[in-house]
N, C-alpha and C. Protein backbone atom coordinates (compact mmCIF):
# COMPACT_ATOMS: atom_id res chain seq x y z
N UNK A 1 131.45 63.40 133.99
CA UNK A 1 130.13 63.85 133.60
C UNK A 1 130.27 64.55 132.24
N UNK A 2 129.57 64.20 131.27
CA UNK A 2 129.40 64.69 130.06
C UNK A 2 128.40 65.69 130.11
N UNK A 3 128.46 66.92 129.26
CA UNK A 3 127.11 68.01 128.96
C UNK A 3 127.09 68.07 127.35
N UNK A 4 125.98 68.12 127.67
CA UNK A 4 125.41 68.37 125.90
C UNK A 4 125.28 69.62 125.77
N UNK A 5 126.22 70.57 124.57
CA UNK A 5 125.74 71.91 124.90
C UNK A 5 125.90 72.70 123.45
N UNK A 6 125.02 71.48 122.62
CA UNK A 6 124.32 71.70 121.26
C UNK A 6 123.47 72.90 121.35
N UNK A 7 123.21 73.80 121.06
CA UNK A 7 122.57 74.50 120.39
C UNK A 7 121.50 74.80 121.77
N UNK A 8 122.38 75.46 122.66
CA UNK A 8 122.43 75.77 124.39
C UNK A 8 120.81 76.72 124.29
N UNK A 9 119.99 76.37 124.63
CA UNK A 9 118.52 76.22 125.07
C UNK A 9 118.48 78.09 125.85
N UNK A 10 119.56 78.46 126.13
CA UNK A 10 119.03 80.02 127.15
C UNK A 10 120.94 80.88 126.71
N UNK A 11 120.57 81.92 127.16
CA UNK A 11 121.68 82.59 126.75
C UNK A 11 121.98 82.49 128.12
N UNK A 12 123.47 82.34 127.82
CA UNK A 12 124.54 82.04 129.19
C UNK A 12 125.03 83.54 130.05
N UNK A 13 124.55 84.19 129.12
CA UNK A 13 125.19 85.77 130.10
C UNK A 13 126.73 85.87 130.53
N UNK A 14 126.55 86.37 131.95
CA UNK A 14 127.91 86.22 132.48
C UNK A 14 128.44 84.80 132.93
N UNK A 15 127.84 84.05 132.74
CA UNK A 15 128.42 82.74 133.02
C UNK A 15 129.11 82.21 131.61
N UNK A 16 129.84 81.14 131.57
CA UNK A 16 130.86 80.64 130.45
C UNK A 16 130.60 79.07 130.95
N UNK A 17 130.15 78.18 130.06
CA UNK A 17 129.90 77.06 129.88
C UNK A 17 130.98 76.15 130.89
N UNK A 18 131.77 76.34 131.32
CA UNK A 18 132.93 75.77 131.76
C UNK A 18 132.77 75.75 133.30
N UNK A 19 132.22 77.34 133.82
CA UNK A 19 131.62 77.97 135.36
C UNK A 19 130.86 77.01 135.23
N UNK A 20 129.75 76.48 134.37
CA UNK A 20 128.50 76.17 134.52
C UNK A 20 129.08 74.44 134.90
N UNK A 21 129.96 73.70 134.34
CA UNK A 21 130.09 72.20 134.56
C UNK A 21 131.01 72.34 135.76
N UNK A 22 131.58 73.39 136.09
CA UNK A 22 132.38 73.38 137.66
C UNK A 22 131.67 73.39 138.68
N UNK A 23 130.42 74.04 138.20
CA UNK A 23 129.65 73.86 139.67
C UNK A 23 128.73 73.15 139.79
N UNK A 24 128.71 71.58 138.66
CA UNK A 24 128.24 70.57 138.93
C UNK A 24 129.52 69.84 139.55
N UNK A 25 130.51 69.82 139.59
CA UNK A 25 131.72 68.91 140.27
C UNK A 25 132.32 69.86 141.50
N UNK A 26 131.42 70.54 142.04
CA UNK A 26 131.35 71.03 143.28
C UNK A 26 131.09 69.89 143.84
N UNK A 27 132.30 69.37 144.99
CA UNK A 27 131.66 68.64 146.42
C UNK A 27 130.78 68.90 147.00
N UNK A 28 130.57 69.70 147.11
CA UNK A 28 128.91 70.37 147.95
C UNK A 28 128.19 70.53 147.73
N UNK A 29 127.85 70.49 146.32
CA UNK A 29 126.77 70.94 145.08
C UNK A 29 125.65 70.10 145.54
N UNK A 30 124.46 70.49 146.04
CA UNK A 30 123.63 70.53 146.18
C UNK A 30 122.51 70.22 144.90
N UNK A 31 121.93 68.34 145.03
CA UNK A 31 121.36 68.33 143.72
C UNK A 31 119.91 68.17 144.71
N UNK A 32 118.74 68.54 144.01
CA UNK A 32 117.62 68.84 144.24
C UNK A 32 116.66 68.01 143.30
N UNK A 33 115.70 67.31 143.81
CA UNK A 33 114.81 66.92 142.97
C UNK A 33 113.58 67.45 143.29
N UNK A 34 112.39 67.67 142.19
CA UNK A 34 111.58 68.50 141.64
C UNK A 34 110.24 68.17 142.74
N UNK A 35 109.60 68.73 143.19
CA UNK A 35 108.79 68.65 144.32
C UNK A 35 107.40 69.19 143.84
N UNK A 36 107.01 69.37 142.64
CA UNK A 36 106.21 70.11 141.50
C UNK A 36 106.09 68.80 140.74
N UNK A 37 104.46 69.05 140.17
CA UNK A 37 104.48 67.80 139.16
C UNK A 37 104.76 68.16 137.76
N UNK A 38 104.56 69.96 137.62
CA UNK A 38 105.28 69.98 136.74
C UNK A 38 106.53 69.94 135.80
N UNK A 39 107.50 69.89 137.38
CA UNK A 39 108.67 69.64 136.56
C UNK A 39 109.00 68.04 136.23
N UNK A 40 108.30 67.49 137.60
CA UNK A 40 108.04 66.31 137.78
C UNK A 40 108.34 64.99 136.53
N UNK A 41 106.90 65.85 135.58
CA UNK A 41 106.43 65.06 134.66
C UNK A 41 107.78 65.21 134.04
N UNK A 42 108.37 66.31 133.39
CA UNK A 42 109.49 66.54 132.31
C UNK A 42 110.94 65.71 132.54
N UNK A 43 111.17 65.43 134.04
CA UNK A 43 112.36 64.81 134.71
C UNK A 43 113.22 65.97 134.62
N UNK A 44 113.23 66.97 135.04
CA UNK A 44 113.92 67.86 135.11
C UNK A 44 114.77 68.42 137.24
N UNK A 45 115.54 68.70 137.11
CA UNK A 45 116.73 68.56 138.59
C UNK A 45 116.87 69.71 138.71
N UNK A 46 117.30 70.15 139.67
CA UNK A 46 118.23 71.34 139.89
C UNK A 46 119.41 71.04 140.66
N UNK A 47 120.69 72.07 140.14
CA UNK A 47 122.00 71.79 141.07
C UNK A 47 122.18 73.17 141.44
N UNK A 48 122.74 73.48 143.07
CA UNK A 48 123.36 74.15 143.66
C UNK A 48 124.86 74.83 143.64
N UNK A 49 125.31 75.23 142.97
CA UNK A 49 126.79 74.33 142.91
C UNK A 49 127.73 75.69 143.00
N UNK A 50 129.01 75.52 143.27
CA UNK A 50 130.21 76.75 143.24
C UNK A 50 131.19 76.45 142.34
N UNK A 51 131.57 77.04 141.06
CA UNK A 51 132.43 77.09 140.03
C UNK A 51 133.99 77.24 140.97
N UNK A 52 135.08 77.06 140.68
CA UNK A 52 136.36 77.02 140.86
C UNK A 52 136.37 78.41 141.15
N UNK A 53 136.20 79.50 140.34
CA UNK A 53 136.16 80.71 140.83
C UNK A 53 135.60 81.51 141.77
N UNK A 54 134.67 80.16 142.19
CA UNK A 54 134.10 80.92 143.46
C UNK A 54 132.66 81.29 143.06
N UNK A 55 132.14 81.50 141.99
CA UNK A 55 130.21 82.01 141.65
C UNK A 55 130.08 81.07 141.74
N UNK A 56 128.66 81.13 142.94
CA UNK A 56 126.93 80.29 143.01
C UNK A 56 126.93 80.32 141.59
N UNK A 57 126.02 79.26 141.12
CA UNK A 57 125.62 78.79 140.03
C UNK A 57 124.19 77.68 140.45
N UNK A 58 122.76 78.02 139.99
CA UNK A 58 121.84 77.42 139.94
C UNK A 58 121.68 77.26 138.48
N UNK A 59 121.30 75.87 138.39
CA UNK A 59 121.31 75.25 136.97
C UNK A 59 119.83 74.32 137.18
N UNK A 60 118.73 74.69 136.02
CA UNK A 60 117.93 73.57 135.70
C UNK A 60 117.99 72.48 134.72
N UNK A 61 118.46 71.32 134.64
CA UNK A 61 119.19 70.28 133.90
C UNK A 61 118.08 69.11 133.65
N UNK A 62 118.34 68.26 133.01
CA UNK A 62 117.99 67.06 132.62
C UNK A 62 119.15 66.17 132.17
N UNK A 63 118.72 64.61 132.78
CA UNK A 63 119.60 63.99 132.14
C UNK A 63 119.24 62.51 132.20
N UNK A 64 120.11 61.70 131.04
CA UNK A 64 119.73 59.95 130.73
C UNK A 64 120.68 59.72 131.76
N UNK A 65 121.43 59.93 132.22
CA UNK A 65 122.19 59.23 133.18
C UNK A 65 124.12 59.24 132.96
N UNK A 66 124.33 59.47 131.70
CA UNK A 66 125.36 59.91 130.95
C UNK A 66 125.57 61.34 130.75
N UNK A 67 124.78 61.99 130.54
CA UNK A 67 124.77 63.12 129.34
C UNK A 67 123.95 64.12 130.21
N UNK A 68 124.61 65.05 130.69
CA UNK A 68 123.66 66.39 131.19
C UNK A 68 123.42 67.27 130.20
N UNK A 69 121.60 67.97 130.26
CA UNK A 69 121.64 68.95 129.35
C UNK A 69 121.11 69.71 130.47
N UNK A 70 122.12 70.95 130.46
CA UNK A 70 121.67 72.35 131.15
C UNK A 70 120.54 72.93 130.43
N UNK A 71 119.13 73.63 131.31
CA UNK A 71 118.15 74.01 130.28
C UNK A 71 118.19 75.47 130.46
N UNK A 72 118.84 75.84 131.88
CA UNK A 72 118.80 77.18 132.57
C UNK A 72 119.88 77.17 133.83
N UNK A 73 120.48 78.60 134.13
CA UNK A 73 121.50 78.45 134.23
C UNK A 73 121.84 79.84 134.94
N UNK A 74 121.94 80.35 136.36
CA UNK A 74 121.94 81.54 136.49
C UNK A 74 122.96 81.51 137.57
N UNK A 75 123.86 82.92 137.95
CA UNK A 75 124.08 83.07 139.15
C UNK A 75 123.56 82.58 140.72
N UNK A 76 123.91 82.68 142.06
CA UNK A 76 123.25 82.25 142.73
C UNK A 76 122.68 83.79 143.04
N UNK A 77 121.19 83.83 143.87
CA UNK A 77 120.81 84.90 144.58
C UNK A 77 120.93 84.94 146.12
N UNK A 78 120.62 86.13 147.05
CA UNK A 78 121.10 85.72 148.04
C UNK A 78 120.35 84.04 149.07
N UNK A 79 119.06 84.40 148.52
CA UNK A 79 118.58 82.88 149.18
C UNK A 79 119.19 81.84 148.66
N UNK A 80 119.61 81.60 147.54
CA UNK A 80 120.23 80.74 147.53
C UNK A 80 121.57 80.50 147.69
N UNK A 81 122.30 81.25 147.75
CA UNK A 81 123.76 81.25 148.67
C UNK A 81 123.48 81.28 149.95
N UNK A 82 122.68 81.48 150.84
CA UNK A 82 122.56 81.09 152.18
C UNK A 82 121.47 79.90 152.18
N UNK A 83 120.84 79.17 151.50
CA UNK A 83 120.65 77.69 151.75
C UNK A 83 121.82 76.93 151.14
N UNK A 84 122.54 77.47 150.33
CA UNK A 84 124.09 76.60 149.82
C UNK A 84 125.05 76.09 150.98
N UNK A 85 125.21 77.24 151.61
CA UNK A 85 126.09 77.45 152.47
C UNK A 85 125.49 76.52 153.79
N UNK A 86 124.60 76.99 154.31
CA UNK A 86 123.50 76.19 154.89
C UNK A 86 123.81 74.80 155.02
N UNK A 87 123.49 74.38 153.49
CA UNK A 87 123.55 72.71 153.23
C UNK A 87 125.22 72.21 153.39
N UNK A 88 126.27 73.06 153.30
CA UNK A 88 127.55 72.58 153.29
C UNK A 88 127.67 72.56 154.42
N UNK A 89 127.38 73.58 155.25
CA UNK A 89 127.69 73.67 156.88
C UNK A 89 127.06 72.21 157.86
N UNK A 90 126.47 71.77 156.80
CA UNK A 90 125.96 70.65 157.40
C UNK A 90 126.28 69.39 157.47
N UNK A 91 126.95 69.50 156.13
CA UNK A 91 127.89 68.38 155.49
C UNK A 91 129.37 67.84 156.56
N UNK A 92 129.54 69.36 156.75
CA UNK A 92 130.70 69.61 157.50
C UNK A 92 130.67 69.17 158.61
N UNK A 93 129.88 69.23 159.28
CA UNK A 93 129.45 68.87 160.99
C UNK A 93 128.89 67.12 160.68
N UNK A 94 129.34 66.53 160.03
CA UNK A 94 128.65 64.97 159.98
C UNK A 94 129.85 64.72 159.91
């Protein structure tokens, strides 16, 4: 998976560009499509995902099919580390 991370759209904070593509190559990573027509219209995703080090990572992305561009990019919160976990526990039991 390639990222485009030209002239990076949000300030990364405590995250480091590197956290951010690990927890798209999370096995478990949780990709989400947009259930809103506004994101709808834009083609915009969300991923779930856990960096090598271990941080939740929610990312709002776009992509041609090659080329991911991260647009936003945060820690996980607790709802979303317990629907993460959630969705893996589920994975697990199949």
């Amino acid at each position: 998976m390639e990222f485009d991370w030209n002239n990076a759209p949000f300030d990364l904070g405590s995250l480091t560009q590197r956290e951010i593509e690990e927890s798209f190559e999370d096995a478990f990573a949780v990709r989400l499509m947009p259930d809103s027509p506004r994101f709808g219209v834009q083609a915009r995703f969300f991923n779930l995902g856990v960096s090598a080090a271990g941080i939740g990572i929610v990312s709002v992305y776009r992509t041609n099919g090659r080329q991911v561009r991260v647009l936003h990019a945060r820690p996980f919160e607790a709802e979303e580390r317990f629907f993460y976990q959630r969705k893996t526990e589920q994975m697990l039991a199949q």
